[in-house]
C-alpha atoms as a PDB file:
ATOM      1  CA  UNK A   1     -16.426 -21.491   6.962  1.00  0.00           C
ATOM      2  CA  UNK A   2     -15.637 -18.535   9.167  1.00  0.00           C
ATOM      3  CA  UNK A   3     -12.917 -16.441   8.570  1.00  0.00           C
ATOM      4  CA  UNK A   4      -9.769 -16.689  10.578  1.00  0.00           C
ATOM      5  CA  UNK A   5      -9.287 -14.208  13.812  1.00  0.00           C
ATOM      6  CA  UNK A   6      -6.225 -12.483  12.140  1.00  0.00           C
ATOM      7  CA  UNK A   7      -8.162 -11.939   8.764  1.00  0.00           C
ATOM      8  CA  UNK A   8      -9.727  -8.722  10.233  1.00  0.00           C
ATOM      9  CA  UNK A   9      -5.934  -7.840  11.472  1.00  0.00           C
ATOM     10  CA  UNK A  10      -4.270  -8.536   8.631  1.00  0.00           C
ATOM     11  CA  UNK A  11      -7.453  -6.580   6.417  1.00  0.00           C
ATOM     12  CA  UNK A  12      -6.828  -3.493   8.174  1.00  0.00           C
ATOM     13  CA  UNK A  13      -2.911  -3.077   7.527  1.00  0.00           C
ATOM     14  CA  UNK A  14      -3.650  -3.912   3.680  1.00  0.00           C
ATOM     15  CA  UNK A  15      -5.927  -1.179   3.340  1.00  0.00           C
ATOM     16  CA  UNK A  16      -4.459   1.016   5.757  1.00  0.00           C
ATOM     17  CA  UNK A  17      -1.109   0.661   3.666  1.00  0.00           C
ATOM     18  CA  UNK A  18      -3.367   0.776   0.434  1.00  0.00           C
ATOM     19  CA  UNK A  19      -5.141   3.782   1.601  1.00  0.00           C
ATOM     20  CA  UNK A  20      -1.281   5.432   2.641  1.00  0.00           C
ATOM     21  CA  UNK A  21      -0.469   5.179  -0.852  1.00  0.00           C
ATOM     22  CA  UNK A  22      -3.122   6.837  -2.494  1.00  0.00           C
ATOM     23  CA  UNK A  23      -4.091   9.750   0.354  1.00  0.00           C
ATOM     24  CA  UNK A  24      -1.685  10.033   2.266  1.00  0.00           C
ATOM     25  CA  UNK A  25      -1.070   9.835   6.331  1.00  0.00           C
ATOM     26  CA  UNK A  26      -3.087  12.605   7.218  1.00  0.00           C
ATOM     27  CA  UNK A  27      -6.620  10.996   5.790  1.00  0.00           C
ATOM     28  CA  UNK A  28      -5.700   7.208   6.720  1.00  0.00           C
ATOM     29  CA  UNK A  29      -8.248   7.676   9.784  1.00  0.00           C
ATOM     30  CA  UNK A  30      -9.451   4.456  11.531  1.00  0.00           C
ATOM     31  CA  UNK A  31     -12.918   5.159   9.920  1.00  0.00           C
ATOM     32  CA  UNK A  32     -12.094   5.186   6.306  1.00  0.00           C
ATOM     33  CA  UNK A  33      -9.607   1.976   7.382  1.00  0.00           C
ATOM     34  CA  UNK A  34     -12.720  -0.090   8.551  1.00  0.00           C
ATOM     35  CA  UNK A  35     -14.646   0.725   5.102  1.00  0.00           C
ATOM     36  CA  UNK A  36     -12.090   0.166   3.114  1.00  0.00           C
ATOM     37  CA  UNK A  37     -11.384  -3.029   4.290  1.00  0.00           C
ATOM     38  CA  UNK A  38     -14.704  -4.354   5.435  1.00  0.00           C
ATOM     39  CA  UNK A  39     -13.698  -5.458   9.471  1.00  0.00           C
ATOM     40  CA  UNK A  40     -15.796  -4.564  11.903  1.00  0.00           C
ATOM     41  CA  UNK A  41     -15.302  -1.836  14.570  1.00  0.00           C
ATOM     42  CA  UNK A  42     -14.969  -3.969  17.798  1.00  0.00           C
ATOM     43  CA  UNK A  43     -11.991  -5.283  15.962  1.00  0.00           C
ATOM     44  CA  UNK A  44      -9.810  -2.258  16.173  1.00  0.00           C
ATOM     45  CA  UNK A  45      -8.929  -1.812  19.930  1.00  0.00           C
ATOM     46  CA  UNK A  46      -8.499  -5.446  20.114  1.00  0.00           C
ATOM     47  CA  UNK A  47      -6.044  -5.948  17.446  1.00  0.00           C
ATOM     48  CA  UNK A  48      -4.067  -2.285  17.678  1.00  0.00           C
ATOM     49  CA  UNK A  49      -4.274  -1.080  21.178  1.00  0.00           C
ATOM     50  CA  UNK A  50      -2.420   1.824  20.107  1.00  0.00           C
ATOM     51  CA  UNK A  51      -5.145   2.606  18.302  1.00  0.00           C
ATOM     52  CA  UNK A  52      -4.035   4.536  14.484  1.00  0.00           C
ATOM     53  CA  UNK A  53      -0.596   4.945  15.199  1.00  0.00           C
ATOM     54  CA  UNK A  54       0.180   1.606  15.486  1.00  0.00           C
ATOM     55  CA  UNK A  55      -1.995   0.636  12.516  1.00  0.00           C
ATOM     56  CA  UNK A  56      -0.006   3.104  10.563  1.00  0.00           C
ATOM     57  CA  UNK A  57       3.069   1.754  11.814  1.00  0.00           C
ATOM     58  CA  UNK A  58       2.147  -1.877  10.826  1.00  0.00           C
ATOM     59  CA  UNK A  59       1.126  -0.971   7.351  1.00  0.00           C
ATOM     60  CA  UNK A  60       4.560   1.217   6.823  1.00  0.00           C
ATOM     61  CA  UNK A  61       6.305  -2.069   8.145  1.00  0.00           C
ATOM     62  CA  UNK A  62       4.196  -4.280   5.890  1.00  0.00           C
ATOM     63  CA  UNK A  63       4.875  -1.662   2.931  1.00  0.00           C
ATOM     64  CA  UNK A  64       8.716  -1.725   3.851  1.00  0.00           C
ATOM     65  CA  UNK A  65       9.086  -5.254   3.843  1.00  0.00           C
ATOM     66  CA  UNK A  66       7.636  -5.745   0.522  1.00  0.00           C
ATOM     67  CA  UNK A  67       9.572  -3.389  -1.454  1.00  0.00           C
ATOM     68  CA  UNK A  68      12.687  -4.685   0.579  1.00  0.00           C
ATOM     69  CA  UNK A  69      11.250  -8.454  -0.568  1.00  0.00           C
ATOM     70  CA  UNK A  70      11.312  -6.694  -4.229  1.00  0.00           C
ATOM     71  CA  UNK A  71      14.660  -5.183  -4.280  1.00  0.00           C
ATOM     72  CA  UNK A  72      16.169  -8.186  -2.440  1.00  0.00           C
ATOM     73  CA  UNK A  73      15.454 -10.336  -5.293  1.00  0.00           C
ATOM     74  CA  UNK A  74      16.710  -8.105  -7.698  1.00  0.00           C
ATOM     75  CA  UNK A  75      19.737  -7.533  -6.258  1.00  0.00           C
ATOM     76  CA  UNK A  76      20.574 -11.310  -6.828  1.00  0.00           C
ATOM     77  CA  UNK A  77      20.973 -10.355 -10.646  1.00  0.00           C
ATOM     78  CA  UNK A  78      24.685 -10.894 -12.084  1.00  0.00           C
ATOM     79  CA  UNK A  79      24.438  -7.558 -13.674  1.00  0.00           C
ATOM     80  CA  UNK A  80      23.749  -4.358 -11.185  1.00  0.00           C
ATOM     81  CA  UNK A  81      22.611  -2.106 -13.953  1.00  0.00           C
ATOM     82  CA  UNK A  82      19.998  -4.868 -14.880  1.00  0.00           C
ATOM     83  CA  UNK A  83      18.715  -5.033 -11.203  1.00  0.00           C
ATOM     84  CA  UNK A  84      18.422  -0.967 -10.883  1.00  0.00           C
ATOM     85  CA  UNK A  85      16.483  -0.998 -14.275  1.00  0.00           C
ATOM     86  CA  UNK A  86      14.164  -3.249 -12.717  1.00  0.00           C
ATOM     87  CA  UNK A  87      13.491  -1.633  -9.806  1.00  0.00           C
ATOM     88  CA  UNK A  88      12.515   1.623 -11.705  1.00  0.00           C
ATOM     89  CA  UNK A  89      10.774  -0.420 -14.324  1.00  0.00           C
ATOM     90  CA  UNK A  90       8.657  -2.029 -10.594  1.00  0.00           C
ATOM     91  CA  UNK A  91       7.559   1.339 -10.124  1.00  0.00           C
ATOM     92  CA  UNK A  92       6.802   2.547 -13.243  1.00  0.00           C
ATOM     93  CA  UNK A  93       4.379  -0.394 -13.679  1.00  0.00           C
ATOM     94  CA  UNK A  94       2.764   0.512 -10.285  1.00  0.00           C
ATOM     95  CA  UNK A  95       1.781   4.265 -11.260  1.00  0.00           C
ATOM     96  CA  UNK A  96       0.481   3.059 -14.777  1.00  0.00           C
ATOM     97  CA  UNK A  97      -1.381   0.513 -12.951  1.00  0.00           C
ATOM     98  CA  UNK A  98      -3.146   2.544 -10.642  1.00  0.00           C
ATOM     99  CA  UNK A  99      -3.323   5.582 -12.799  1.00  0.00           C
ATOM    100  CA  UNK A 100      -0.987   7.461 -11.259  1.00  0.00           C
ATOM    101  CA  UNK A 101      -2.991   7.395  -7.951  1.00  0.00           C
ATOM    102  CA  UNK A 102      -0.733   5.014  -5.931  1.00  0.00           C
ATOM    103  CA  UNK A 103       2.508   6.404  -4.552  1.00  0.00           C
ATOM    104  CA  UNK A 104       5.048   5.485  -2.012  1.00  0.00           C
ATOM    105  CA  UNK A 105       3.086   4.588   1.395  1.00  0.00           C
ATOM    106  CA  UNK A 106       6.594   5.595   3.314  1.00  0.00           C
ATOM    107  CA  UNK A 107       6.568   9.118   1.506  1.00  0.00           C
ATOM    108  CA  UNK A 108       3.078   9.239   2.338  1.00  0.00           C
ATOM    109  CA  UNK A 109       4.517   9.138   6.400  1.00  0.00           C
ATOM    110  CA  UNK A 110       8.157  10.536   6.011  1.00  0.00           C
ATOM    111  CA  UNK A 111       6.653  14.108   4.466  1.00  0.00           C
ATOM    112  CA  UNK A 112       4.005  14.726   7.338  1.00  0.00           C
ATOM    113  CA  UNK A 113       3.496  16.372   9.909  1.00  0.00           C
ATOM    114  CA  UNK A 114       3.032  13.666  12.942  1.00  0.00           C
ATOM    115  CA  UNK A 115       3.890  15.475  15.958  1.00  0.00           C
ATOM    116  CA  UNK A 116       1.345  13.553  18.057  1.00  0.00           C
ATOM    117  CA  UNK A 117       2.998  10.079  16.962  1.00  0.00           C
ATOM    118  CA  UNK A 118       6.828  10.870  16.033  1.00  0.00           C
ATOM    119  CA  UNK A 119       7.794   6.511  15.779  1.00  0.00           C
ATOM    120  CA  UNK A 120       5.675   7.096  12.329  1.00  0.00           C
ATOM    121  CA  UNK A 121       8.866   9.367  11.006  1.00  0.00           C
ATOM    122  CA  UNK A 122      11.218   6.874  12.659  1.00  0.00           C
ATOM    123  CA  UNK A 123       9.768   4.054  11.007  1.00  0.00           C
ATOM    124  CA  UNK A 124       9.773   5.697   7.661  1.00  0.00           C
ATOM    125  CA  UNK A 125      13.729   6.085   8.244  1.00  0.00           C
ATOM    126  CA  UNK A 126      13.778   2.638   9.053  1.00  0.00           C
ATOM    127  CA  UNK A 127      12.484   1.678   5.965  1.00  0.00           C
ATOM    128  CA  UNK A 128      14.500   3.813   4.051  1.00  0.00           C
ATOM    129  CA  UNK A 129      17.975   2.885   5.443  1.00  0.00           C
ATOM    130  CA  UNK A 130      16.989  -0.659   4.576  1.00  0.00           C
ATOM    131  CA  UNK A 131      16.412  -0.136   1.290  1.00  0.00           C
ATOM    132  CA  UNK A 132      19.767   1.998   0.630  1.00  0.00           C
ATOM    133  CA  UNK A 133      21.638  -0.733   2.275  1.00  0.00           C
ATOM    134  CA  UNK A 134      20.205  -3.141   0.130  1.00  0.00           C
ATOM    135  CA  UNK A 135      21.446  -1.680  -2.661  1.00  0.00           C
ATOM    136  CA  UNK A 136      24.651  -0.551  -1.117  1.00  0.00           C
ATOM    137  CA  UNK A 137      25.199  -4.287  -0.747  1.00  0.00           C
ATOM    138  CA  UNK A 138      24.209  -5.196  -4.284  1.00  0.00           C
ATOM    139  CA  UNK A 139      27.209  -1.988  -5.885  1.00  0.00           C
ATOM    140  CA  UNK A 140      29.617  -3.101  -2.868  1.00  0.00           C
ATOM    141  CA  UNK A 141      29.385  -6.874  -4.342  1.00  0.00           C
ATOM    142  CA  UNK A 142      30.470  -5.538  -7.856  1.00  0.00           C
ATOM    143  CA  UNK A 143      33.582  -3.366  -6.700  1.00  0.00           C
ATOM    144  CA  UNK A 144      32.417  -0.072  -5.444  1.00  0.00           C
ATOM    145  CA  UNK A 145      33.608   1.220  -2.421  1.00  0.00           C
ATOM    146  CA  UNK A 146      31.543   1.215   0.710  1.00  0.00           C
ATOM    147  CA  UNK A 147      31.236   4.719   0.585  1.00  0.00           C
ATOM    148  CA  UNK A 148      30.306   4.820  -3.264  1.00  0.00           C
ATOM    149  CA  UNK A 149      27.982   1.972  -2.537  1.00  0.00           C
ATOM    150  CA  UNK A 150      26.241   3.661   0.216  1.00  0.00           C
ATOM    151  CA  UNK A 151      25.900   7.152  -1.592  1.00  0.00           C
ATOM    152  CA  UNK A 152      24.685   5.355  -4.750  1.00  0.00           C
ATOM    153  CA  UNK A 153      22.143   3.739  -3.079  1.00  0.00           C
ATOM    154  CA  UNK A 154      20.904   6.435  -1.059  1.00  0.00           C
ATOM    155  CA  UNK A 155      20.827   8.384  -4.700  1.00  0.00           C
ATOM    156  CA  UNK A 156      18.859   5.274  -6.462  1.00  0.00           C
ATOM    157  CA  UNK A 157      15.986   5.610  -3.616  1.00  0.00           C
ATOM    158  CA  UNK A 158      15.883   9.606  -3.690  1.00  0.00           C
ATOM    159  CA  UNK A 159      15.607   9.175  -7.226  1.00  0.00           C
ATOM    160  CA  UNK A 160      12.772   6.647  -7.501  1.00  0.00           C
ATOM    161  CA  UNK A 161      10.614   8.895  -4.358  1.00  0.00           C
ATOM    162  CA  UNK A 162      11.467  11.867  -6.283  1.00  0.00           C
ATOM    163  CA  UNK A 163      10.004  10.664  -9.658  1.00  0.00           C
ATOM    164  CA  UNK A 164       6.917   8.957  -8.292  1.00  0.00           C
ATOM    165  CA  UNK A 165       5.816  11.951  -7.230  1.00  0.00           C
ATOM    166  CA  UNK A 166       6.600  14.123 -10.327  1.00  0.00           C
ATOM    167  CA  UNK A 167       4.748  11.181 -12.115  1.00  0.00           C
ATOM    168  CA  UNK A 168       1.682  11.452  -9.661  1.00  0.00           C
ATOM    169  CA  UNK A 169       1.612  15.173 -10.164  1.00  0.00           C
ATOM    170  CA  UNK A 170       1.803  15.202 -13.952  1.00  0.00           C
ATOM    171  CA  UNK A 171       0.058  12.152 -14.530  1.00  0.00           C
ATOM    172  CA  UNK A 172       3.092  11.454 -16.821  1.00  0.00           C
ATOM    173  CA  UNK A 173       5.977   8.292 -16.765  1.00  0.00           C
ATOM    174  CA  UNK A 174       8.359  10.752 -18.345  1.00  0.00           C
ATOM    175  CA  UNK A 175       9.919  12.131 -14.822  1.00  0.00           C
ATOM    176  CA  UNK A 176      10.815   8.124 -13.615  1.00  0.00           C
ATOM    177  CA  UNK A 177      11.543   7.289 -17.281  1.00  0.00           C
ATOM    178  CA  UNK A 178      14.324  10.435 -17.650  1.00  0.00           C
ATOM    179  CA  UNK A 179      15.531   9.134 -13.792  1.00  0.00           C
ATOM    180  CA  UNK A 180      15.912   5.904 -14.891  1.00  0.00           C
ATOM    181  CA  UNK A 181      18.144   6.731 -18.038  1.00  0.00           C
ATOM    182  CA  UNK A 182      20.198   8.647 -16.345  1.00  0.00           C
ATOM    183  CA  UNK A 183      21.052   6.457 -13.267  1.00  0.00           C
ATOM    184  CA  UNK A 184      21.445   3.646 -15.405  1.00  0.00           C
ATOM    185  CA  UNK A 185      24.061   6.046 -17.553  1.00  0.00           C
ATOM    186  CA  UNK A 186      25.830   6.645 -13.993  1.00  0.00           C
ATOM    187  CA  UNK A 187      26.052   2.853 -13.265  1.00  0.00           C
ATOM    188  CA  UNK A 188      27.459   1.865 -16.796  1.00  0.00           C
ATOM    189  CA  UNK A 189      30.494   4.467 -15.892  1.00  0.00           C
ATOM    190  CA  UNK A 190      30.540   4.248 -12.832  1.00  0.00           C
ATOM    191  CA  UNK A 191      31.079   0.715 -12.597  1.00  0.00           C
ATOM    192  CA  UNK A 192      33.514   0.360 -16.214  1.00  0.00           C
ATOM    193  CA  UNK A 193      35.668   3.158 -14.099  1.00  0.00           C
ATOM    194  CA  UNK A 194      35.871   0.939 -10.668  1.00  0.00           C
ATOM    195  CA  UNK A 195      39.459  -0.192  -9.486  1.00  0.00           C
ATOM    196  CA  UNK A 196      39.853  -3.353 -11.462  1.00  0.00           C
ATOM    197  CA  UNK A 197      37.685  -3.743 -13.473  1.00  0.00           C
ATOM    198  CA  UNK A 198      38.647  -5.294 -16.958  1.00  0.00           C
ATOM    199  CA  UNK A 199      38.045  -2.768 -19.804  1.00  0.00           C
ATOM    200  CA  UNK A 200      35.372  -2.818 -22.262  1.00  0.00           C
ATOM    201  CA  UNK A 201      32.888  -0.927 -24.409  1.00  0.00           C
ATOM    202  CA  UNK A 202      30.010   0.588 -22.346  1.00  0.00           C
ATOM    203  CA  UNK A 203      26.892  -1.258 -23.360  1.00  0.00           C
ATOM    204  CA  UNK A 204      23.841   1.432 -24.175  1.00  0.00           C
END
């Protein structure tokens, strides 16, 4: 049986994103896209007329909407605290998986230089924002404030990036592990001092 017309397509944006993670922007070139994922040349033009730019968009997108799949259903826990710790514990199990090689593909974009295709930065922001609101929703649900949501979930995500890359870089789980302590510390106060809440004994 021959394979489907979008298999090529959809080929190239997993490896593109795949190759994101692991090298960055700057070497995700069209050539080492094709190799890694097998399609053939001809394909390229025909399925991204915008040529690497909009591959690189479309695997950022692709990238974004998985994590945002991910923290989506975790946010549907009962317990916030319990839904953060997962999302740390999601990319802890990533970096031990790939031995510390794989990394945030929207880093990869956000922290480069891409003067000659600036959407790339845009779409990293995007993607970003999403992900904060997500979790701004999930802290607003359980009493916050919308501003406390909103700066805790812009913390959570800055926290997460941040350790990955310690992680990568010292080849180590301690940096997301100490991260994760800590903002799951923050969330057991923070949300035992919101208006109304009923007292209790803060859970370790």
């Amino acid at each position: 049986m021959s394979p489907r017309k979008s298999d090529s397509r959809d080929r190239m944006i997993l490896s593109a994103a795949a190759l994101l993670r692991e090298y960055g922007a700057g070497a995700t070139s069209i050539d080492r896209v094709l190799a890694h994922s097998g399609a053939p040349r001809g394909s390229v033009y025909h399925h991204f007329p915008g040529g690497r730019t909009q591959l690189i968009d479309e695997a950022v997108a692709l990238a974004g909407d998985f994590i945002a799949g991910l923290i989506d259903a975790a946010v549907q826990a009962d317990d916030p605290v319990e839904a953060v710790d997962a999302f740390f514990a999601l990319w802890r199990d990533r970096l031990v998986e790939s031995g510390f090689r794989a990394g945030c593909p929207i880093v990869a974009v956000a922290v480069e230089t891409n003067d000659d295709a600036p959407r790339l930065v845009v779409s990293a922001a995007a993607v970003f924002a999403r992900w904060q609101e997500a979790l701004a929703a999930l802290f607003l649900r359980h009493g916050l404030t919308e501003e406390r949501s909103r700066r805790l979930g812009a913390f959570v995500i800055a926290a997460v990036e941040g350790a990955v890359i310690m992680c990568r870089a010292e080849r180590s789980t301690a940096p997301i592990e100490a991260a994760a302590a800590e903002i799951h510390d923050l969330l057991l106060h923070t949300l035992r001092d919101r208006p109304g809440a009923e007292p209790g004994p803060v859970r370790p």
